[in-house]
PDB file of N, CA and C in Angstrom:
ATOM      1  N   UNK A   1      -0.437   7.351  26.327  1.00  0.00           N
ATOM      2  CA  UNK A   1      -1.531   6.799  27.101  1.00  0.00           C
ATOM      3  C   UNK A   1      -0.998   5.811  28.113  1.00  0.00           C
ATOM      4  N   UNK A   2      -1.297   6.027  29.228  1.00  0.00           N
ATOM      5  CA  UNK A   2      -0.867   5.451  30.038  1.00  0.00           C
ATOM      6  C   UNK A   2      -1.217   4.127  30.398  1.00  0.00           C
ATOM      7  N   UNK A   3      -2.535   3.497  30.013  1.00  0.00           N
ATOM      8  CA  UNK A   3      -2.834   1.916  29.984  1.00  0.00           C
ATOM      9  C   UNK A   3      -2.807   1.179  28.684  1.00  0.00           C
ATOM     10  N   UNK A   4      -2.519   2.382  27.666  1.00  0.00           N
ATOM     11  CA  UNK A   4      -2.257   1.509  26.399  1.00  0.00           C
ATOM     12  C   UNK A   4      -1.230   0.188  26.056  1.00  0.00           C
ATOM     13  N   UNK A   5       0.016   0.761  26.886  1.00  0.00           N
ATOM     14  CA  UNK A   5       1.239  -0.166  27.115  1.00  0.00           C
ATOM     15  C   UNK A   5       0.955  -1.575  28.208  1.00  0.00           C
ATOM     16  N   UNK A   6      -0.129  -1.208  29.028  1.00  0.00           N
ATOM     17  CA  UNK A   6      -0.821  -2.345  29.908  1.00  0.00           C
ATOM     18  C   UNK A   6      -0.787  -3.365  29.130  1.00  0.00           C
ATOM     19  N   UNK A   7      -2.008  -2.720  28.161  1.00  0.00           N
ATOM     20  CA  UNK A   7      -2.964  -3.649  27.571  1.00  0.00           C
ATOM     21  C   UNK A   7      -2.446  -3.765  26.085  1.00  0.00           C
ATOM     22  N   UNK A   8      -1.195  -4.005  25.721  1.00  0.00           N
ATOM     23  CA  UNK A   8      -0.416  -4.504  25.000  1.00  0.00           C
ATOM     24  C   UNK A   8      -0.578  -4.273  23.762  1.00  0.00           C
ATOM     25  N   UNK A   9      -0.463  -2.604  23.931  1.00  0.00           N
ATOM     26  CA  UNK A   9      -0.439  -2.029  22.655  1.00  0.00           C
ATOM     27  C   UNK A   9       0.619  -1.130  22.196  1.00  0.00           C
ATOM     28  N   UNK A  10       1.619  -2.170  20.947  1.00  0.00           N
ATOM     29  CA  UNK A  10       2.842  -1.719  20.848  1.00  0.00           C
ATOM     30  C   UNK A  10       2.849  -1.600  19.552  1.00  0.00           C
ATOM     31  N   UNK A  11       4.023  -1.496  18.709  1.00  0.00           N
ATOM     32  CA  UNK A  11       4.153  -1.619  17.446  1.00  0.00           C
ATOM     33  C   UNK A  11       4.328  -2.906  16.855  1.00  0.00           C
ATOM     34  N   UNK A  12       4.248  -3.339  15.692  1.00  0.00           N
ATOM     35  CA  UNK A  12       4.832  -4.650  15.360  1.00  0.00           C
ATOM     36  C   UNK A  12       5.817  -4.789  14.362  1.00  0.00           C
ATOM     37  N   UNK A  13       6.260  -5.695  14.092  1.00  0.00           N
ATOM     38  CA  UNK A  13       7.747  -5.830  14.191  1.00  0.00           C
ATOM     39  C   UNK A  13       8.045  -4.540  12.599  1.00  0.00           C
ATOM     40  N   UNK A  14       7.044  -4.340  12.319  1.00  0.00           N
ATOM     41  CA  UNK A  14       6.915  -3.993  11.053  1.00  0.00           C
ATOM     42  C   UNK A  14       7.096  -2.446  11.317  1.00  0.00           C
ATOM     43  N   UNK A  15       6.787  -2.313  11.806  1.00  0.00           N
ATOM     44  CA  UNK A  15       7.205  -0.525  12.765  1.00  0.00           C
ATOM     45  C   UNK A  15       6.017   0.326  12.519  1.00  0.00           C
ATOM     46  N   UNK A  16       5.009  -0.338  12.323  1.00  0.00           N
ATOM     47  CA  UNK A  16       3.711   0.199  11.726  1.00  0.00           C
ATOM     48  C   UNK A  16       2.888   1.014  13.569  1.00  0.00           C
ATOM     49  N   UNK A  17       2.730   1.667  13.802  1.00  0.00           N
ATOM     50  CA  UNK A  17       1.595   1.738  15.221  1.00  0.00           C
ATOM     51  C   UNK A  17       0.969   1.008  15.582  1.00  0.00           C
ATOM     52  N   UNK A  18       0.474   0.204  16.731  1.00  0.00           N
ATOM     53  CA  UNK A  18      -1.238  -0.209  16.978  1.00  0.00           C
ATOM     54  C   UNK A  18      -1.978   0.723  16.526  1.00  0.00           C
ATOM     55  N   UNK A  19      -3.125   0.077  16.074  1.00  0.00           N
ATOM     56  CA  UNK A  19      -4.564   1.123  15.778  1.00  0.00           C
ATOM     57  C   UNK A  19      -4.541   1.516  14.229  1.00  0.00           C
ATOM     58  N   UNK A  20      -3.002   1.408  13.589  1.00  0.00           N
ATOM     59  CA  UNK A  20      -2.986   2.180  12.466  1.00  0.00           C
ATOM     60  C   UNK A  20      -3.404   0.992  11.350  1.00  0.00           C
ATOM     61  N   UNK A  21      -5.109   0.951  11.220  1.00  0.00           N
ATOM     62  CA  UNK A  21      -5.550  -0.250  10.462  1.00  0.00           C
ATOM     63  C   UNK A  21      -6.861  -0.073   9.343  1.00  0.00           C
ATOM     64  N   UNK A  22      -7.055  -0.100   8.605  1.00  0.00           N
ATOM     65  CA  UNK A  22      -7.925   0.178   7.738  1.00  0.00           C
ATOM     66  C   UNK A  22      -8.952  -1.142   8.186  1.00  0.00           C
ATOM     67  N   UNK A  23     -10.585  -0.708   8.108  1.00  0.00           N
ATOM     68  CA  UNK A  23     -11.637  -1.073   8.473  1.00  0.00           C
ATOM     69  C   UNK A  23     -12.485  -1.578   7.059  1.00  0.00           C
ATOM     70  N   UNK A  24     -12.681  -2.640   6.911  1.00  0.00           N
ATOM     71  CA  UNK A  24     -13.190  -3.196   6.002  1.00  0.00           C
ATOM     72  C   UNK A  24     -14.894  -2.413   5.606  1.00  0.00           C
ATOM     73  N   UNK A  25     -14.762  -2.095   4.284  1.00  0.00           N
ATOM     74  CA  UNK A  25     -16.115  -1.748   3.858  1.00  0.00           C
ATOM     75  C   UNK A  25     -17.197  -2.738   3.762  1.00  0.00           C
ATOM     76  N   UNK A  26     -18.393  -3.108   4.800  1.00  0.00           N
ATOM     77  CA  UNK A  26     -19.230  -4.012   4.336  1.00  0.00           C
ATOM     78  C   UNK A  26     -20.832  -3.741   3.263  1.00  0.00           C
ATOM     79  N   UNK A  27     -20.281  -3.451   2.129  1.00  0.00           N
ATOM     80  CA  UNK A  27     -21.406  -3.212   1.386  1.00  0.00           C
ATOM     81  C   UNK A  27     -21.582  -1.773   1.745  1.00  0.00           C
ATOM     82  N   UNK A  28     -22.077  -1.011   2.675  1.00  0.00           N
ATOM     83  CA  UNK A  28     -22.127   0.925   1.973  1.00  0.00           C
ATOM     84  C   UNK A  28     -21.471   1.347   3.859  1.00  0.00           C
ATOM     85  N   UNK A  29     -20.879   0.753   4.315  1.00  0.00           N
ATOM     86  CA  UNK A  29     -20.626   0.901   5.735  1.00  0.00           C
ATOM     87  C   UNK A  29     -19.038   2.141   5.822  1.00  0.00           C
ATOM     88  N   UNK A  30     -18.535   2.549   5.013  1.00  0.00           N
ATOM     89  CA  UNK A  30     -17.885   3.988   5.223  1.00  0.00           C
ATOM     90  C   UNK A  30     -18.445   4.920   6.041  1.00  0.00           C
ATOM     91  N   UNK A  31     -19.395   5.200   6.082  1.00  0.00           N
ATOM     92  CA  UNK A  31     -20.339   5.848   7.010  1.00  0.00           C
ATOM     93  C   UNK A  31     -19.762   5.408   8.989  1.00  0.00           C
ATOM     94  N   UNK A  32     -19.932   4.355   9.431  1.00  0.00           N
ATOM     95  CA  UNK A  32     -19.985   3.539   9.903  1.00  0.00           C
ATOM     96  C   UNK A  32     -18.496   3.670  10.319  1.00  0.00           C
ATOM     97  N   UNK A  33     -17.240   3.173   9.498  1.00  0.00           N
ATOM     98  CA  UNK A  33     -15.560   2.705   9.784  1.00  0.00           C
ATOM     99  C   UNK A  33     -15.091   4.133   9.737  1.00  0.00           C
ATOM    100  N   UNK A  34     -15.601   5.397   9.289  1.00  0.00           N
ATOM    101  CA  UNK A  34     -15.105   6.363   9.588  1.00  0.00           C
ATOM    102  C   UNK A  34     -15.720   7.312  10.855  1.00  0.00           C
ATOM    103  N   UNK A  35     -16.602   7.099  11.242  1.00  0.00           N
ATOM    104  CA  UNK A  35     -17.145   7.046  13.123  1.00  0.00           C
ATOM    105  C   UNK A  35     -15.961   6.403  13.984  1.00  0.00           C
ATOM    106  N   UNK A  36     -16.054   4.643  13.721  1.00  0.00           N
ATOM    107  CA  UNK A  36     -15.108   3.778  14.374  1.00  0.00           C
ATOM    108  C   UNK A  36     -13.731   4.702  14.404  1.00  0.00           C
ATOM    109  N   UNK A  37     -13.272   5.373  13.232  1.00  0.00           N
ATOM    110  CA  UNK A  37     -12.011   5.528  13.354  1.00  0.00           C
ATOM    111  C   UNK A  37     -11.795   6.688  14.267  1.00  0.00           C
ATOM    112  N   UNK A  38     -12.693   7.436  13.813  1.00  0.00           N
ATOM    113  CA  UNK A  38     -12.882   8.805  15.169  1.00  0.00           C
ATOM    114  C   UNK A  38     -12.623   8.204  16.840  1.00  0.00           C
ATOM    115  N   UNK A  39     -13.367   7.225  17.036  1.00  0.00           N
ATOM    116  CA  UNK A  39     -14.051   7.344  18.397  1.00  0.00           C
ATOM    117  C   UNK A  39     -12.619   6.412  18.737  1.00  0.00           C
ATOM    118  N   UNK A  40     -12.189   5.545  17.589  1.00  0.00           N
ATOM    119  CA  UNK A  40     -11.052   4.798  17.867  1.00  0.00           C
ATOM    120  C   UNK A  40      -9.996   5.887  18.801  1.00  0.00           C
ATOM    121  N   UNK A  41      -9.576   6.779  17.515  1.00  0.00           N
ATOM    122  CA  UNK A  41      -8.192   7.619  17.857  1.00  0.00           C
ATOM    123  C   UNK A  41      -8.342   8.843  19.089  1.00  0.00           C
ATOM    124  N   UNK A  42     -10.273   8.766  19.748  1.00  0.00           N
ATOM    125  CA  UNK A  42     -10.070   9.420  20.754  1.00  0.00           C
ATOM    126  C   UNK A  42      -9.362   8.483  22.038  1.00  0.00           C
ATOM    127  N   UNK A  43      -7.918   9.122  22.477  1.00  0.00           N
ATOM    128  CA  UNK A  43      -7.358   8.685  23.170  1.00  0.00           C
ATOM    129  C   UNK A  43      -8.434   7.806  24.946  1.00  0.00           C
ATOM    130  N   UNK A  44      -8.684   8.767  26.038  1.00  0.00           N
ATOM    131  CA  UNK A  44      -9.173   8.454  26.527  1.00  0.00           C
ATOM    132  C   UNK A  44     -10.240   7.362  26.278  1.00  0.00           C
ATOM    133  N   UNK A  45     -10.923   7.539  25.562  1.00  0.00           N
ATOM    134  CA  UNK A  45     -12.099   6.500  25.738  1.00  0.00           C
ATOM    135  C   UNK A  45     -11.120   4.823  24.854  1.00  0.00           C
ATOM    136  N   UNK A  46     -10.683   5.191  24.241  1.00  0.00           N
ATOM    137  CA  UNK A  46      -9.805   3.727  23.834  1.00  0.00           C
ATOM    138  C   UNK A  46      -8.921   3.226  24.779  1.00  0.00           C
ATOM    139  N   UNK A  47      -8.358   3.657  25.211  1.00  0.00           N
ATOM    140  CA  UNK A  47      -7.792   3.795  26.899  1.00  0.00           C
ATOM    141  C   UNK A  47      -8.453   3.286  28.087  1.00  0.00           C
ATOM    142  N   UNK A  48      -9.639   4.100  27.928  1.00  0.00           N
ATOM    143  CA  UNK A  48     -10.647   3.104  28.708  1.00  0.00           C
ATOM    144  C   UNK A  48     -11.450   1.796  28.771  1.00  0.00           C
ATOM    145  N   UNK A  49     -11.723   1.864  27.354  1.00  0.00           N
ATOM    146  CA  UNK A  49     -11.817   0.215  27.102  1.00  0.00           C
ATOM    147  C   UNK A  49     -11.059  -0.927  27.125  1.00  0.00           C
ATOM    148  N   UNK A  50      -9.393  -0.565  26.857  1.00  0.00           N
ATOM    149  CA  UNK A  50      -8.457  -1.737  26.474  1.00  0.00           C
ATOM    150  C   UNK A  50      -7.273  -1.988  27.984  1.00  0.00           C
ATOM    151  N   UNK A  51      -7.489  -0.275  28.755  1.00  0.00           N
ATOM    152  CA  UNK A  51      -6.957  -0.562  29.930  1.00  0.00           C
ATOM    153  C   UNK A  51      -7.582  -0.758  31.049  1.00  0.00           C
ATOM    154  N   UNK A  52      -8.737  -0.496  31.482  1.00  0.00           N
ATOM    155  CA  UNK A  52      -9.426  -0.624  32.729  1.00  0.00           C
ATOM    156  C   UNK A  52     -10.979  -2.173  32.052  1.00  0.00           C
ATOM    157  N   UNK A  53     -11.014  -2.721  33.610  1.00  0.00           N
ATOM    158  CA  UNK A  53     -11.985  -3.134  33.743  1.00  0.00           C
ATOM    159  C   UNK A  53     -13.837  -2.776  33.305  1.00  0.00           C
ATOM    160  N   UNK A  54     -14.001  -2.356  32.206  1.00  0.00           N
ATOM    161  CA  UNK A  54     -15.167  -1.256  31.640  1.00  0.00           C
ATOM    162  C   UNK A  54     -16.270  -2.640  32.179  1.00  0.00           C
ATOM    163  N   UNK A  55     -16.121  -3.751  32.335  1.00  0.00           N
ATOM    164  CA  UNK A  55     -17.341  -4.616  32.236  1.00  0.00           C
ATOM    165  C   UNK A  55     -18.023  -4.651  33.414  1.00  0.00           C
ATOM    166  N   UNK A  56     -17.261  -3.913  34.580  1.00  0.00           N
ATOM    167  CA  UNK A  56     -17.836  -3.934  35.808  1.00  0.00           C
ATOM    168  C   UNK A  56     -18.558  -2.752  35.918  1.00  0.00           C
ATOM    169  N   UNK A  57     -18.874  -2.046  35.095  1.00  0.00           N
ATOM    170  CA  UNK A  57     -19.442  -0.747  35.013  1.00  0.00           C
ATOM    171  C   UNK A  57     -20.469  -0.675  33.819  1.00  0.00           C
ATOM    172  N   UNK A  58     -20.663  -2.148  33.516  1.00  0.00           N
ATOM    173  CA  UNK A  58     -21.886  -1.834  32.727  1.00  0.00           C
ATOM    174  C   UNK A  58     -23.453  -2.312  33.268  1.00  0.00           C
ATOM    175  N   UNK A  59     -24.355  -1.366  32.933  1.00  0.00           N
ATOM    176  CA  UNK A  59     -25.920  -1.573  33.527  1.00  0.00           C
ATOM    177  C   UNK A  59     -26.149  -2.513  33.025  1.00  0.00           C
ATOM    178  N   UNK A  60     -26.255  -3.869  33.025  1.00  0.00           N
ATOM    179  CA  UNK A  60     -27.135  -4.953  32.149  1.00  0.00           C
ATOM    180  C   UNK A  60     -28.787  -4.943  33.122  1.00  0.00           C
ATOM    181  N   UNK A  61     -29.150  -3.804  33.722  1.00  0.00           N
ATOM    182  CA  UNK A  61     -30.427  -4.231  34.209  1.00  0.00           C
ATOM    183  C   UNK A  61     -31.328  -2.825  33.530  1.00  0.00           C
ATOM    184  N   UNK A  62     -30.992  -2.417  33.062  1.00  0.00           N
ATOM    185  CA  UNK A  62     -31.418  -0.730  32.404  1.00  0.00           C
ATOM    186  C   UNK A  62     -32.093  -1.593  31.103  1.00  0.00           C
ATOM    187  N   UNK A  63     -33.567  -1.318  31.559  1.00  0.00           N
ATOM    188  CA  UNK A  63     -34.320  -1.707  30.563  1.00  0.00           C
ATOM    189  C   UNK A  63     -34.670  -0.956  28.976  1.00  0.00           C
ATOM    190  N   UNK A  64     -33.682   0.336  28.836  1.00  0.00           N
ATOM    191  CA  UNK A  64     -33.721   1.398  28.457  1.00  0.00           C
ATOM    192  C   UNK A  64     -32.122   0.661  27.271  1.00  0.00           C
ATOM    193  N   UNK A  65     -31.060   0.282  28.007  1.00  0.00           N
ATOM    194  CA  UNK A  65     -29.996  -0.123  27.151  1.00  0.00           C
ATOM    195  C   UNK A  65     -30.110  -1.453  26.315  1.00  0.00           C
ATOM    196  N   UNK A  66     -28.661  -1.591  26.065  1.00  0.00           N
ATOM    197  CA  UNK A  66     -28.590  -2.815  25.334  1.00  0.00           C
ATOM    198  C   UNK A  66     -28.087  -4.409  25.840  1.00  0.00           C
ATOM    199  N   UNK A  67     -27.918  -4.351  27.349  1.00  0.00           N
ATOM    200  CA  UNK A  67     -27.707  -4.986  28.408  1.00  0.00           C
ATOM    201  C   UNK A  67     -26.067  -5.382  28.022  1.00  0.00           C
ATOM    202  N   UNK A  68     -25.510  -4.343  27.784  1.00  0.00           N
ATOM    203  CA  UNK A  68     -23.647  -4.260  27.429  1.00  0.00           C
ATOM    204  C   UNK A  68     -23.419  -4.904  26.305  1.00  0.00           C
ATOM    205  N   UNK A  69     -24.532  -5.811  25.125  1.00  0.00           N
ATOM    206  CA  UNK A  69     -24.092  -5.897  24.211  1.00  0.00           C
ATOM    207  C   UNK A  69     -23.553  -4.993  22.785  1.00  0.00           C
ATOM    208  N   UNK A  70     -24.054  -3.909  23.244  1.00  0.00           N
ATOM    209  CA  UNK A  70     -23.199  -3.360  21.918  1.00  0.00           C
ATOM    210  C   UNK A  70     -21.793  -2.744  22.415  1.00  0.00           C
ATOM    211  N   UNK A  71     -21.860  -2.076  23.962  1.00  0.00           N
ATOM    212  CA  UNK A  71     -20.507  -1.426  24.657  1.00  0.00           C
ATOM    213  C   UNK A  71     -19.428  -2.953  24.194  1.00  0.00           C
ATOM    214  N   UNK A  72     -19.724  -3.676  24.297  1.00  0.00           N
ATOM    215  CA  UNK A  72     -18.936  -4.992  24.177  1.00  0.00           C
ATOM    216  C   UNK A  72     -18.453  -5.611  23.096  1.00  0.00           C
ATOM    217  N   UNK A  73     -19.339  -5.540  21.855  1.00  0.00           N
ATOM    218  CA  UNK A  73     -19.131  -5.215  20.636  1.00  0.00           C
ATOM    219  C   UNK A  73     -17.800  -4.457  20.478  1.00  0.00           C
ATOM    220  N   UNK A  74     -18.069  -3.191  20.786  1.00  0.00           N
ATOM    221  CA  UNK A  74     -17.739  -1.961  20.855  1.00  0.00           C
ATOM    222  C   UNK A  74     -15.996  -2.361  20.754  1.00  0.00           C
ATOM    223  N   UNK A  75     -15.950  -2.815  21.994  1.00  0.00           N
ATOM    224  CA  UNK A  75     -14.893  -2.863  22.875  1.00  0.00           C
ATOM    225  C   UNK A  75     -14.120  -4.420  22.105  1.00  0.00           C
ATOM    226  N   UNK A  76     -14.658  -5.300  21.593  1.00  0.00           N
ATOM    227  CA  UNK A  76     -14.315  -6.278  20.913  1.00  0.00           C
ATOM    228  C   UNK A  76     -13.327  -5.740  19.781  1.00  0.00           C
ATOM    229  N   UNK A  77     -14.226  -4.875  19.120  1.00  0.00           N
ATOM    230  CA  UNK A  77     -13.686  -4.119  17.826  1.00  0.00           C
ATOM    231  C   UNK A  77     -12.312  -3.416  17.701  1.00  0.00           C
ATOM    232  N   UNK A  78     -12.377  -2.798  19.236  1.00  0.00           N
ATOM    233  CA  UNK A  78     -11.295  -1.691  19.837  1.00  0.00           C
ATOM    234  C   UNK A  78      -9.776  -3.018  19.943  1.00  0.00           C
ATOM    235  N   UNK A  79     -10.202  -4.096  20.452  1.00  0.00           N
ATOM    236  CA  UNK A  79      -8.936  -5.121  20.362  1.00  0.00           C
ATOM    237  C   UNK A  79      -8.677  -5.319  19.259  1.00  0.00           C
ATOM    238  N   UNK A  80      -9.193  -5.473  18.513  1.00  0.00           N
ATOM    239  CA  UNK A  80      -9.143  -5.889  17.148  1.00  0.00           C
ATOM    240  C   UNK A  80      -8.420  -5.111  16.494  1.00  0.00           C
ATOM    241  N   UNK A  81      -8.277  -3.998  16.794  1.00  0.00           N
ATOM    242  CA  UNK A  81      -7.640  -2.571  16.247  1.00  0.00           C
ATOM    243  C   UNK A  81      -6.302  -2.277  16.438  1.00  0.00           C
ATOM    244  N   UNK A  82      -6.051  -2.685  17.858  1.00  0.00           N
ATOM    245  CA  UNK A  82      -5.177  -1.837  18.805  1.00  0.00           C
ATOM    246  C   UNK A  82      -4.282  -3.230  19.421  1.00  0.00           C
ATOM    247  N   UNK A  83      -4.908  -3.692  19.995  1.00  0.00           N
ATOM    248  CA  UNK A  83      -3.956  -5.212  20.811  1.00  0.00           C
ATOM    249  C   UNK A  83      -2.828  -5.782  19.772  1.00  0.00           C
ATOM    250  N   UNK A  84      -1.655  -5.904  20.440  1.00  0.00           N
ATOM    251  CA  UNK A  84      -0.747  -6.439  19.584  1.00  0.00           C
ATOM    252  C   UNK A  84      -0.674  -7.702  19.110  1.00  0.00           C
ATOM    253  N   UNK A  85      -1.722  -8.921  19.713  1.00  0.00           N
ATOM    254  CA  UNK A  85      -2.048  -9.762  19.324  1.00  0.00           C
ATOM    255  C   UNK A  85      -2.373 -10.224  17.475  1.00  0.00           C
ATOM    256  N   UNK A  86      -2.815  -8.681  17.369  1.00  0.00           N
ATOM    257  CA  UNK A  86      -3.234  -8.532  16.382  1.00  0.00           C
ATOM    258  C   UNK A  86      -3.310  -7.420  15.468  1.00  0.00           C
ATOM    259  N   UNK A  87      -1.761  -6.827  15.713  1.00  0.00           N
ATOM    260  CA  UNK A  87      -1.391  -5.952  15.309  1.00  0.00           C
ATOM    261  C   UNK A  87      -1.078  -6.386  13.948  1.00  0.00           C
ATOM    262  N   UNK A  88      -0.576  -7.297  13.448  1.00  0.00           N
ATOM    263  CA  UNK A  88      -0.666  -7.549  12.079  1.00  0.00           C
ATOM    264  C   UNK A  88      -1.621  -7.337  10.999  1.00  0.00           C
ATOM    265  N   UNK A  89      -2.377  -7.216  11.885  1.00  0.00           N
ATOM    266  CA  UNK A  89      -3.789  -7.446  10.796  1.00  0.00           C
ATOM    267  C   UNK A  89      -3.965  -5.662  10.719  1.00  0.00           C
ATOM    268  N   UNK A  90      -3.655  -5.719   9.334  1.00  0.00           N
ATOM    269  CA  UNK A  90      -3.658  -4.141   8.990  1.00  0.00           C
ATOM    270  C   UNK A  90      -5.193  -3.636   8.370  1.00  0.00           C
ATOM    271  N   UNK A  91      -6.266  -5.120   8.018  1.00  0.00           N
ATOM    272  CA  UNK A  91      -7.215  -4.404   7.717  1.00  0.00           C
ATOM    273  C   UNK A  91      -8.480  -5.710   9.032  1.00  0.00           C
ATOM    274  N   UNK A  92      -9.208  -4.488   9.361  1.00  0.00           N
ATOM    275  CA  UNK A  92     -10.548  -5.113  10.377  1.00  0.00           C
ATOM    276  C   UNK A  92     -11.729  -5.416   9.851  1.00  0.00           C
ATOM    277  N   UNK A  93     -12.226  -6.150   9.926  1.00  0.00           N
ATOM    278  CA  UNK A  93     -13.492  -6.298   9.993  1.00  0.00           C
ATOM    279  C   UNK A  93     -14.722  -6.185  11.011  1.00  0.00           C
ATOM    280  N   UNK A  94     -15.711  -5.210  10.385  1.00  0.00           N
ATOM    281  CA  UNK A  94     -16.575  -4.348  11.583  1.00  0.00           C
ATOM    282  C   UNK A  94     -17.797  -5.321  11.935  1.00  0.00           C
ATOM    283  N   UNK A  95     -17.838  -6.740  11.610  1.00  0.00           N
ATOM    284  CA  UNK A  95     -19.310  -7.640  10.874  1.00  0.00           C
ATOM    285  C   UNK A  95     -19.497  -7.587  12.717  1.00  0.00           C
ATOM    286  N   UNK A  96     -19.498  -7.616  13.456  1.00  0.00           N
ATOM    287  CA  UNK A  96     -19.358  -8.080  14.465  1.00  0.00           C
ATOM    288  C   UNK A  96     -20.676  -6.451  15.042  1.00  0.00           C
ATOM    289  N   UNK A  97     -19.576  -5.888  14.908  1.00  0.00           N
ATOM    290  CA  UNK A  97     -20.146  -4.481  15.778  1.00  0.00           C
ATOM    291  C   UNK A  97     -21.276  -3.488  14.797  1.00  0.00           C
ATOM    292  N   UNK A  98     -21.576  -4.397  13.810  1.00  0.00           N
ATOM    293  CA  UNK A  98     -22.618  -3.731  12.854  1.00  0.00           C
ATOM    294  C   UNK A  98     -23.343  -4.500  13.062  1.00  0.00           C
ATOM    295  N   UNK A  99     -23.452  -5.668  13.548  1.00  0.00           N
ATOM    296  CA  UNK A  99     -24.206  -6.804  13.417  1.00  0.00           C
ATOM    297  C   UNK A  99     -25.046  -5.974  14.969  1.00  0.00           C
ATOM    298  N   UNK A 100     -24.320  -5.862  16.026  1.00  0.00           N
ATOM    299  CA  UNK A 100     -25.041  -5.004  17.255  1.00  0.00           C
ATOM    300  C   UNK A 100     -25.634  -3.713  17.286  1.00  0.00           C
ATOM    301  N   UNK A 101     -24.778  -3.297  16.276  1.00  0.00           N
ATOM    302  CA  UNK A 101     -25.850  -1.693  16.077  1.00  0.00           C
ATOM    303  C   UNK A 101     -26.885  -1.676  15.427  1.00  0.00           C
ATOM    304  N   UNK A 102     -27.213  -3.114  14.528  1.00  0.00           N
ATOM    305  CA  UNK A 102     -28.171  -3.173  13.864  1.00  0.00           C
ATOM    306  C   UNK A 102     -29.227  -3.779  14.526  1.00  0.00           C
ATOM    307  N   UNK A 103     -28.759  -4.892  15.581  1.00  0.00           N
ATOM    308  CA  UNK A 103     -29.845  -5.406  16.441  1.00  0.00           C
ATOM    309  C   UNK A 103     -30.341  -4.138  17.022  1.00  0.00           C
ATOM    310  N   UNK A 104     -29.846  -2.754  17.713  1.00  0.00           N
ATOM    311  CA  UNK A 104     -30.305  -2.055  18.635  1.00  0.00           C
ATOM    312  C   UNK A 104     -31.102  -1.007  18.001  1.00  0.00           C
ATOM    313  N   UNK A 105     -30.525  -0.765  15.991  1.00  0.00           N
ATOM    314  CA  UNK A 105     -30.925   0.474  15.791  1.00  0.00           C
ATOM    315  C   UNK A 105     -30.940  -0.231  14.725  1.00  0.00           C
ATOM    316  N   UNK A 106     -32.093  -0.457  14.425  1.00  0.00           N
ATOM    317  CA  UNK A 106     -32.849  -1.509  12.989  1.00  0.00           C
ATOM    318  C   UNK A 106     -32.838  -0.463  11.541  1.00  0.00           C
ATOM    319  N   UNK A 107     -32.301   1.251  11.721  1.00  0.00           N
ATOM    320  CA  UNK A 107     -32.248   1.562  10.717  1.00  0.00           C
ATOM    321  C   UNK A 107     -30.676   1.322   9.836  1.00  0.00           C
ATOM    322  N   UNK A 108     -29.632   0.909  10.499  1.00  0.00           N
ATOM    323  CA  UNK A 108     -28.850   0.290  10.058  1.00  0.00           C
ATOM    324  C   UNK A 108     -28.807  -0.761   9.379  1.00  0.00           C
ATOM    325  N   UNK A 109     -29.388  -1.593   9.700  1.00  0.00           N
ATOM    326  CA  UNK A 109     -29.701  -2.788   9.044  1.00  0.00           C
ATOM    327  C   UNK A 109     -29.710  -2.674   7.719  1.00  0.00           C
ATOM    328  N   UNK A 110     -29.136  -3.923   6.888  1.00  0.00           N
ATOM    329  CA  UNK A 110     -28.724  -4.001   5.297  1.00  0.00           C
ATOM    330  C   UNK A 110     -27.670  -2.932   4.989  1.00  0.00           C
ATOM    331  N   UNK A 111     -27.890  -2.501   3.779  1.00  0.00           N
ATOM    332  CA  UNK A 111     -26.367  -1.917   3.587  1.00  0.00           C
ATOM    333  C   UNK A 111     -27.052  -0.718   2.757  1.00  0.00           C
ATOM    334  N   UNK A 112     -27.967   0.735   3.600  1.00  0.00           N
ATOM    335  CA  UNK A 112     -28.198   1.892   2.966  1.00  0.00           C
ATOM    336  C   UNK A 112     -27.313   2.724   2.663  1.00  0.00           C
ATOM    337  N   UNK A 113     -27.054   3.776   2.506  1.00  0.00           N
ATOM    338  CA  UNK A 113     -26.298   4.892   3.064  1.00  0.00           C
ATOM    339  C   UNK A 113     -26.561   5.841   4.118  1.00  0.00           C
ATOM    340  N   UNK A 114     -25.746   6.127   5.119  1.00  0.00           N
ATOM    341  CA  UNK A 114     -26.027   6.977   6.007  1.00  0.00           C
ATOM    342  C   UNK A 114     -25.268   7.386   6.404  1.00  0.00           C
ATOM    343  N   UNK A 115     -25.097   8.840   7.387  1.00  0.00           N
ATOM    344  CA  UNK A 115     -23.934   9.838   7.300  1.00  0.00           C
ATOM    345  C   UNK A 115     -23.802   8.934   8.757  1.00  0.00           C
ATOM    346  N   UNK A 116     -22.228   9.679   9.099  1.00  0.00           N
ATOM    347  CA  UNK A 116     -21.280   9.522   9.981  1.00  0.00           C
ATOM    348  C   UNK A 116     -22.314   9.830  11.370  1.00  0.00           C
ATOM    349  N   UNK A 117     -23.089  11.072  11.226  1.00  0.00           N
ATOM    350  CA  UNK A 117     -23.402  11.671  12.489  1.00  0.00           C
ATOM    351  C   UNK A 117     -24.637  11.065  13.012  1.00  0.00           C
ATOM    352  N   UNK A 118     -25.506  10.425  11.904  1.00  0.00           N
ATOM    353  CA  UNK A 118     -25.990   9.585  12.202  1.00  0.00           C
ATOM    354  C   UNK A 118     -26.370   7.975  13.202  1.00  0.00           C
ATOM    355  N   UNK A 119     -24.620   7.720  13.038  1.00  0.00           N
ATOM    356  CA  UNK A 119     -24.713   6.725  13.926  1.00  0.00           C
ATOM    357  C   UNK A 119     -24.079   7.181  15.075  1.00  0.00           C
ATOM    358  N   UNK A 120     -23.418   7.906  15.160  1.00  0.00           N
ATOM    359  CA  UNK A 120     -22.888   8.827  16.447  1.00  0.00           C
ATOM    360  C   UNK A 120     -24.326   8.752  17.249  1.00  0.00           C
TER     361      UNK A 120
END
């Protein structure tokens, strides 16, 4: 990937990959960290969040969206994953970007079960 190395995503000293990080279960959220991990390891769109400017391309006037708070979330999560800053951290926590999918899509909210394709 060609902006991955931009945006300072290397290995750490440990020889482990960026990205290669296990996602904390919050109460029944597998559902949920195995989506993340999909949409994570699609190259392009992780690429697009961590190497290009994505914030200048978001609608915050689309009364229809989430005025870039969950893309941002989103994209919070994706550093968290991938940036070598914080490549150490071999396991993530999703409280952040569940906390936005739940403001937008209230059937998330608390800790049910629900399939993968669901929150897709």
């Amino acid at each position: 990937l060609r902006n991955f190395t931009d945006a300072g995503c290397l290995e750490d000293k440990g020889g482990a990959p960026a990205g290669v990080v296990g996602l904390r279960n919050l109460g029944n959220t597998c559902y949920m960290n195995s989506a993340l991990q999909c949409l994570s390891n699609t190259e392009s769109l992780t690429d697009y969040f961590l190497g290009y400017d994505y914030q200048s391309e978001i609608n915050k006037e689309n009364f229809l969206g989430t005025a870039g708070e969950l893309v941002t979330a989103y994209a919070e999560l994706l550093q968290k994953m991938w940036l070598k800053t914080s490549a150490k951290r071999r396991v993530v926590v999703t409280r952040g970007f569940k906390k936005a999918i739940s403001k937008f899509a209230p059937q998330f909210k608390g800790s049910n079960q629900h399939d993968s394709q669901e929150l897709l």
